[in-house]
N, C-alpha and C. Protein backbone atom coordinates (compact mmCIF):
# COMPACT_ATOMS: atom_id res chain seq x y z
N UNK A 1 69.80 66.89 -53.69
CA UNK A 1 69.80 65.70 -54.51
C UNK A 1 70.57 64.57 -53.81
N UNK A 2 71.65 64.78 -53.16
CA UNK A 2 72.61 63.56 -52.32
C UNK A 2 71.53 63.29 -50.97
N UNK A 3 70.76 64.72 -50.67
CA UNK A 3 70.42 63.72 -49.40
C UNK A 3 69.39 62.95 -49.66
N UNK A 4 68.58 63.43 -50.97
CA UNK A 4 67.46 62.25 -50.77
C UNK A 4 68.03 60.88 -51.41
N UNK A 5 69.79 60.71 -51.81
CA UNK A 5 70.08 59.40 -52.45
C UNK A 5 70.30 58.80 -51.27
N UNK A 6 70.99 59.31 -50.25
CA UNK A 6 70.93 58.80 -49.11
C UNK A 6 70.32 58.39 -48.66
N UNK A 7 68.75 58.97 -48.54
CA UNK A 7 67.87 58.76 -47.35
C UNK A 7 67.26 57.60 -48.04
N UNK A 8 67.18 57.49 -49.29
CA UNK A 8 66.77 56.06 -50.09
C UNK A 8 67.70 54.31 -50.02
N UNK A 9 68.93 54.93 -49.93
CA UNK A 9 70.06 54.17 -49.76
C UNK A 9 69.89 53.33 -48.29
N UNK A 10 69.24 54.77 -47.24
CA UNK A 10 69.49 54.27 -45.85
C UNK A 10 68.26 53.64 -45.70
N UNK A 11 67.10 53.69 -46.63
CA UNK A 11 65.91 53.27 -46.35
C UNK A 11 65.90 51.49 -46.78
N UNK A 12 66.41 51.54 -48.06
CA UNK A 12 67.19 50.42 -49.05
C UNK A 12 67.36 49.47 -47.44
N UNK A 13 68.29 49.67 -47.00
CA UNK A 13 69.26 48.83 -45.91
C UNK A 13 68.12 48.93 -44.98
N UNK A 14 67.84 49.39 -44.49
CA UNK A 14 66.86 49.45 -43.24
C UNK A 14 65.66 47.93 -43.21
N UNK A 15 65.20 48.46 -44.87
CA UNK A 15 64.11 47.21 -45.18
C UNK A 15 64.80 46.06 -45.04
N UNK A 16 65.86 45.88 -45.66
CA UNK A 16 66.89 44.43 -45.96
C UNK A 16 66.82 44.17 -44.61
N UNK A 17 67.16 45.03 -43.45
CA UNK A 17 67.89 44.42 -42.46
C UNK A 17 66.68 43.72 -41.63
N UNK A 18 65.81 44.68 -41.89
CA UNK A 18 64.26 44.14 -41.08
C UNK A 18 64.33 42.59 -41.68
N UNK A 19 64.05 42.54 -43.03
CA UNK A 19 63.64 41.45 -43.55
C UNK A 19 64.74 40.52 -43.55
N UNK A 20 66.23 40.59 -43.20
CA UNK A 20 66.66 39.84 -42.16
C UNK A 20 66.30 38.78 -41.02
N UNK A 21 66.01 39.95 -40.48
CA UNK A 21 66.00 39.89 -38.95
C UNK A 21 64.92 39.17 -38.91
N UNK A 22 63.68 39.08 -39.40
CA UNK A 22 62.50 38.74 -39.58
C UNK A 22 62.64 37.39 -39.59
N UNK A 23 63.23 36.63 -40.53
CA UNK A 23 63.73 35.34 -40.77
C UNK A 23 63.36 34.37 -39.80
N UNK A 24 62.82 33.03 -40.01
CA UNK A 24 62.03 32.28 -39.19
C UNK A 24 63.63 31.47 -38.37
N UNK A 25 63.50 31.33 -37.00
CA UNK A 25 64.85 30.81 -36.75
C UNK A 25 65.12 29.06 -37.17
N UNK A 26 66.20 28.79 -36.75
CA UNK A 26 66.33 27.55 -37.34
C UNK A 26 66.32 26.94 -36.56
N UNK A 27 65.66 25.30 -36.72
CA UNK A 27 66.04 24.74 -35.28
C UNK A 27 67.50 23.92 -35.62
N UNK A 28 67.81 23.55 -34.45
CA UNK A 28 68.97 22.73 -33.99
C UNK A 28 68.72 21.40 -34.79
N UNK A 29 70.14 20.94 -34.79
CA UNK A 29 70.01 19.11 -35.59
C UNK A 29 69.33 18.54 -34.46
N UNK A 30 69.61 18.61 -33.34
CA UNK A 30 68.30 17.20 -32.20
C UNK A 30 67.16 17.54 -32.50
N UNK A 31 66.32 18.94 -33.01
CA UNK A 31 65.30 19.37 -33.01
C UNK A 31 64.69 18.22 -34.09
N UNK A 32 65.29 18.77 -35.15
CA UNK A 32 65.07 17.92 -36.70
C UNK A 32 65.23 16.56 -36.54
N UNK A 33 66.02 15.96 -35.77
CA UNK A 33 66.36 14.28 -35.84
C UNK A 33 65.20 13.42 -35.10
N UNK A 34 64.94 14.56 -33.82
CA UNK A 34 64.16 14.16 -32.84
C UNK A 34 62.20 14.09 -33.41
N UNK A 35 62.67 15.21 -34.49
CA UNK A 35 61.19 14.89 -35.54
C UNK A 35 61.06 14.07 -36.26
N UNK A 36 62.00 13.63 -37.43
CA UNK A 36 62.00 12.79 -38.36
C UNK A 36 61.93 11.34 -37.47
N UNK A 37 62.83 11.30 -36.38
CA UNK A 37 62.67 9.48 -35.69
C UNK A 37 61.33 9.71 -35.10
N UNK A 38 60.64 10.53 -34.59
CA UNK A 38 59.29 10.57 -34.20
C UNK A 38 58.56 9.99 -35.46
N UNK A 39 58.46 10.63 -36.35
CA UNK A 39 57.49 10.29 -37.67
C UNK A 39 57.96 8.89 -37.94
N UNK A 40 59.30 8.81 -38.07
CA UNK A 40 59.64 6.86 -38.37
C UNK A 40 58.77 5.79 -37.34
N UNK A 41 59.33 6.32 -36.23
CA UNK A 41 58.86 5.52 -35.19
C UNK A 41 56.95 5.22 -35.45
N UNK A 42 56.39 6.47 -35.31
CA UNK A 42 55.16 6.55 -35.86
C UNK A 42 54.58 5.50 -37.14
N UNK A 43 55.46 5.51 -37.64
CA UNK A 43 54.77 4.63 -39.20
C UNK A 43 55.17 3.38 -39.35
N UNK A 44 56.28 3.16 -37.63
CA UNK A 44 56.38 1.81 -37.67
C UNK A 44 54.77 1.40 -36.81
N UNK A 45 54.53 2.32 -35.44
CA UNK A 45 53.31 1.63 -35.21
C UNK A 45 52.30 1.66 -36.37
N UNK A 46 52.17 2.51 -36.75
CA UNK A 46 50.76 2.17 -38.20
C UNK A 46 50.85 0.85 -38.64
N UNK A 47 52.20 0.83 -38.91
CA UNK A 47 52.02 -0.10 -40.22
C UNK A 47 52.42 -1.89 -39.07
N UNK A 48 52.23 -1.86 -38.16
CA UNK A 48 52.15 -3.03 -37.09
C UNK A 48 53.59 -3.78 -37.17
N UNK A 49 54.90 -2.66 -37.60
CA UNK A 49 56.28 -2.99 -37.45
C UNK A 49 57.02 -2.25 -36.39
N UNK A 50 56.30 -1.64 -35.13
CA UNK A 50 57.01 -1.93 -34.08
C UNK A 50 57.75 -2.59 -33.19
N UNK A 51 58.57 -2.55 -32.59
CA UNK A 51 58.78 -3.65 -31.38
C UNK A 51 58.92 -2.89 -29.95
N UNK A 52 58.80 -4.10 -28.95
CA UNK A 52 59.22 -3.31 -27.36
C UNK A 52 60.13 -2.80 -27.11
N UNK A 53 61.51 -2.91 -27.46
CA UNK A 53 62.77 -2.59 -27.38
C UNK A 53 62.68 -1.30 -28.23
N UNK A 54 61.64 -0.36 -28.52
CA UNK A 54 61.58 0.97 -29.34
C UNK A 54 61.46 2.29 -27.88
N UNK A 55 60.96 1.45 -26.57
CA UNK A 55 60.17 2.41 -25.75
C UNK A 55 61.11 3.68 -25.45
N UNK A 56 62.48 3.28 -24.87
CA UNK A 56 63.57 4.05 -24.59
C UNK A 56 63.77 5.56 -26.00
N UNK A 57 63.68 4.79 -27.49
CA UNK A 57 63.52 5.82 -28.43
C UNK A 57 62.55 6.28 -28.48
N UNK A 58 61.31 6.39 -28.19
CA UNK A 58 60.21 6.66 -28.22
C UNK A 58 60.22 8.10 -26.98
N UNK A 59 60.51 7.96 -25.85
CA UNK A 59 61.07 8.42 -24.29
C UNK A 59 62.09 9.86 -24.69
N UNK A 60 63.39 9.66 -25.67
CA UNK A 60 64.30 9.83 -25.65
C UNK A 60 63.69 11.28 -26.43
N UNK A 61 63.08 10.67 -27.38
CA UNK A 61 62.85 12.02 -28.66
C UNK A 61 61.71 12.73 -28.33
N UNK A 62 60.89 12.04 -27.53
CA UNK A 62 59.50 12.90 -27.04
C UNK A 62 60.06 13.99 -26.19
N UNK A 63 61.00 13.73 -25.64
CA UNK A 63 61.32 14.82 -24.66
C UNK A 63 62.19 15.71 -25.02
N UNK A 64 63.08 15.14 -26.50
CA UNK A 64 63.74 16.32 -26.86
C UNK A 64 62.47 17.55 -27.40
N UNK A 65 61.96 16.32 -28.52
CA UNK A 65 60.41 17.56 -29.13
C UNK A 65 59.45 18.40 -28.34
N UNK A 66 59.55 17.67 -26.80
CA UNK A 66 58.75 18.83 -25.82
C UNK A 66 59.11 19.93 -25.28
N UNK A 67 60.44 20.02 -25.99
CA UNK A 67 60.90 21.09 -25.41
C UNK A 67 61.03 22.17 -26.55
N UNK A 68 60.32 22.07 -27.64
CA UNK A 68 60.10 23.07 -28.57
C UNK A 68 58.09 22.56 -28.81
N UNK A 69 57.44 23.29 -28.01
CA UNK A 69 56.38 22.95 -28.45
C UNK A 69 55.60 23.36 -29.15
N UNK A 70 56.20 24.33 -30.55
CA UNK A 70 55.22 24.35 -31.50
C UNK A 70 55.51 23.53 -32.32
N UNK A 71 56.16 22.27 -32.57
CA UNK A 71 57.00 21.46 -33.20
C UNK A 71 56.59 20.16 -33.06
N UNK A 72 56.06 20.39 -31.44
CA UNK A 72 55.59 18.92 -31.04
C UNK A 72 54.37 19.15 -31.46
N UNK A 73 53.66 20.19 -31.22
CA UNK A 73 52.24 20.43 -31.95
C UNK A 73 52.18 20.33 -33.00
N UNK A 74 52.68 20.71 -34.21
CA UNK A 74 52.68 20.37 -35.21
C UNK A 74 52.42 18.56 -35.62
N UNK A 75 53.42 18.47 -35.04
CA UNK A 75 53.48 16.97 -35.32
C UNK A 75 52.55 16.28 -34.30
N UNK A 76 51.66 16.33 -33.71
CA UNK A 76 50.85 15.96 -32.94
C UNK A 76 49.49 15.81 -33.90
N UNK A 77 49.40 17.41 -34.87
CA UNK A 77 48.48 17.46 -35.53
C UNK A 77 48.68 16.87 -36.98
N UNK A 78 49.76 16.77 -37.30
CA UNK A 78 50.07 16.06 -38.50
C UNK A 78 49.55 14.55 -38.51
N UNK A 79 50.28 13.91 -37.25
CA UNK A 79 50.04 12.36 -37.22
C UNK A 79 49.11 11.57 -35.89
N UNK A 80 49.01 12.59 -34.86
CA UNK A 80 48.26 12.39 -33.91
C UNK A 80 49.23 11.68 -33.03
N UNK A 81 50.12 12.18 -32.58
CA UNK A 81 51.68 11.47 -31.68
C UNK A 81 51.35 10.90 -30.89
N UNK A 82 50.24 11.76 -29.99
CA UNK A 82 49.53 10.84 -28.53
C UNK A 82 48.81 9.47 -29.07
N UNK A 83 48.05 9.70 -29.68
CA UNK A 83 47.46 8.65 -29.95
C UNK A 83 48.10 7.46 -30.51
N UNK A 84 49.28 7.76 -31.12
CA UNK A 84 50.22 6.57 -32.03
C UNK A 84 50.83 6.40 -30.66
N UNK A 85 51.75 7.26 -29.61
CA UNK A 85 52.14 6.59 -28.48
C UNK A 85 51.56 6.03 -27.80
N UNK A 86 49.90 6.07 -27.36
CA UNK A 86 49.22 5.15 -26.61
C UNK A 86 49.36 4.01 -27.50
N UNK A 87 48.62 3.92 -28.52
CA UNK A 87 48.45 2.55 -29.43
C UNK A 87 49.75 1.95 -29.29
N UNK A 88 51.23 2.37 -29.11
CA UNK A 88 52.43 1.82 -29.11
C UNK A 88 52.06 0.79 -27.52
N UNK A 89 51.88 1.53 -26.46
CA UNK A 89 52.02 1.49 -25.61
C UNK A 89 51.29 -0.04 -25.18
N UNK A 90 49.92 0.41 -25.66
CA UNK A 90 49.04 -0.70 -25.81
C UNK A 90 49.31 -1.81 -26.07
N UNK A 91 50.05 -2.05 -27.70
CA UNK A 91 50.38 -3.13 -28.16
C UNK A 91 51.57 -4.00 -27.14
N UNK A 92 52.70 -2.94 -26.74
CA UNK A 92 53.80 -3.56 -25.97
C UNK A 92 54.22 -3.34 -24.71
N UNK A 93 53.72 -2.61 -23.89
CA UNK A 93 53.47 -2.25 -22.30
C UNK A 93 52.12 -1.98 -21.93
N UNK A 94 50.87 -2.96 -21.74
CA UNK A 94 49.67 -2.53 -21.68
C UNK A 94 49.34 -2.36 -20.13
N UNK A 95 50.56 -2.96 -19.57
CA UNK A 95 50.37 -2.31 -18.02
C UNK A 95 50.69 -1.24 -17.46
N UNK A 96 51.30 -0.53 -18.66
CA UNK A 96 52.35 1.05 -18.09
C UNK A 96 51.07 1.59 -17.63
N UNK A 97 51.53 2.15 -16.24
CA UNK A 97 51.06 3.22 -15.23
C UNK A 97 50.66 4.22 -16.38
N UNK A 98 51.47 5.33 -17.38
CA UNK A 98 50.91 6.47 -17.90
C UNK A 98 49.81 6.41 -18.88
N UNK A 99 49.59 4.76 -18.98
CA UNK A 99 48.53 4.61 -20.04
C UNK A 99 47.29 5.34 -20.23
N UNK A 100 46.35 5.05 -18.77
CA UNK A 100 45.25 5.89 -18.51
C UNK A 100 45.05 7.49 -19.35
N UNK A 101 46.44 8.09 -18.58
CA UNK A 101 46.44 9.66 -18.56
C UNK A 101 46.62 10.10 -19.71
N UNK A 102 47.57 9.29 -20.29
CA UNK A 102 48.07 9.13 -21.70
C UNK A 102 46.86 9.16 -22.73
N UNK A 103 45.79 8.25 -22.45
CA UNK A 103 44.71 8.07 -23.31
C UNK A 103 43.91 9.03 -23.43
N UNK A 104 43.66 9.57 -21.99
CA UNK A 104 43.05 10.71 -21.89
C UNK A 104 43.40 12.02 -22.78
N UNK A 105 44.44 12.14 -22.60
CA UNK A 105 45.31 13.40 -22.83
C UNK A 105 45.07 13.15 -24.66
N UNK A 106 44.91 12.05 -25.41
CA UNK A 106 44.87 11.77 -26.76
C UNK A 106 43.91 11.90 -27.40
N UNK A 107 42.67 11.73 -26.44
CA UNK A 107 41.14 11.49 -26.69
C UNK A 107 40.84 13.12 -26.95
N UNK A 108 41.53 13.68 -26.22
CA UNK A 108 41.15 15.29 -26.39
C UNK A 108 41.49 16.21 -27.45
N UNK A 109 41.14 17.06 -28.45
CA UNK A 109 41.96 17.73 -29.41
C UNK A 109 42.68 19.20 -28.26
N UNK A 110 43.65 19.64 -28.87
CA UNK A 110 44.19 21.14 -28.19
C UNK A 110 43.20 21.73 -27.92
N UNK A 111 42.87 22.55 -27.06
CA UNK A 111 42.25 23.57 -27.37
C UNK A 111 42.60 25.07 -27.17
N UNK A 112 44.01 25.25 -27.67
CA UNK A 112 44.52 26.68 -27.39
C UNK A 112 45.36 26.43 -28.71
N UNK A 113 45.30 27.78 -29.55
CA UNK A 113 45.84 28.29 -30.58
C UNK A 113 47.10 29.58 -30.32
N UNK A 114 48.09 29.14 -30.38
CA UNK A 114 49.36 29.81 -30.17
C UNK A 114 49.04 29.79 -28.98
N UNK A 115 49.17 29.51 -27.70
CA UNK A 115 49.24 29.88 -26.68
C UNK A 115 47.71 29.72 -25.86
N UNK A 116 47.13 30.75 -26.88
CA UNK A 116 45.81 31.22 -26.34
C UNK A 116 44.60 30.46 -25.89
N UNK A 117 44.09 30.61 -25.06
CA UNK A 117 42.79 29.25 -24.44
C UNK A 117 41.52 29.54 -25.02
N UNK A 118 41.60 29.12 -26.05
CA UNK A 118 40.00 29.01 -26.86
C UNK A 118 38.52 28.61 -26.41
N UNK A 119 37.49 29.72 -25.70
CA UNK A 119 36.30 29.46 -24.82
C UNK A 119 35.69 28.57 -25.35
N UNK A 120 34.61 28.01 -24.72
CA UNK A 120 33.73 27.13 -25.36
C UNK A 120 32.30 27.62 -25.64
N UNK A 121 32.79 28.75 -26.53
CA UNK A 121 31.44 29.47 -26.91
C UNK A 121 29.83 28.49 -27.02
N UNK A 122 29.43 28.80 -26.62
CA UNK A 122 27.60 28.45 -26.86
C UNK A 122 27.43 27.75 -26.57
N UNK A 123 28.07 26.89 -25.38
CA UNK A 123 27.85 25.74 -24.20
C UNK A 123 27.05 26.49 -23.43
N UNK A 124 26.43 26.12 -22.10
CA UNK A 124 26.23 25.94 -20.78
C UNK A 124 26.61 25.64 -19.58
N UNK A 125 27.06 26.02 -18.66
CA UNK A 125 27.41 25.12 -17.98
C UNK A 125 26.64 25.24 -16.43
């Protein structure tokens, strides 16, 4: 009778600890700040209340968010980031060198899901 209270007890804790451990991690405050001024920045170009003097913040937080990139993906797919940074770009550096690549790179949707490189079933090539 004690050992199966035990073995329930130890089973009890075992699940908890999994479902612990499981726990989605957290990101860091630059992670979170570096998202939310992304989305601000973003809805200043929408809404045609940008200015030039934004580029450096614009620079600053893209590169914190690229360095967690399911985060930047997210928010890529939420608001379309490339595309709001070209249109930034457009409006107030229309000579920047990364424009081209930039456009390019916007014009395209992902095409890899977690990682993975999604074929282009039932083409030709």
């Amino acid at each position: 009778m004690m050992d199966n209270i035990l073995l329930w007890c130890g089973l009890v804790l075992l699940i908890t600890l999994l479902t612990f451990l499981n726990q989605k991690p957290g990101y860091s405050s630059k992670v979170k700040k570096a998202y939310r001024e992304l989305r601000e920045l973003a809805d200043r170009v929408v809404n045609g209340q940008s200015s030039g003097d934004e580029l450096e913040n614009w620079e600053q937080v893209m590169a914190e968010l690229a360095k967690h990139p399911n985060e930047y993906n997210k928010l890529e797919l939420e608001i379309g980031l490339r595309g709001v940074f070209v249109l930034y770009l457009e409006r107030h550096y229309p000579q920047d060198s990364r424009l081209p690549a930039l456009k390019e790179a916007a014009a395209h949707q992902k095409d890899t899901i977690w990682g993975l490189k999604m074929g282009d079933y039932g083409s030709k090539k």
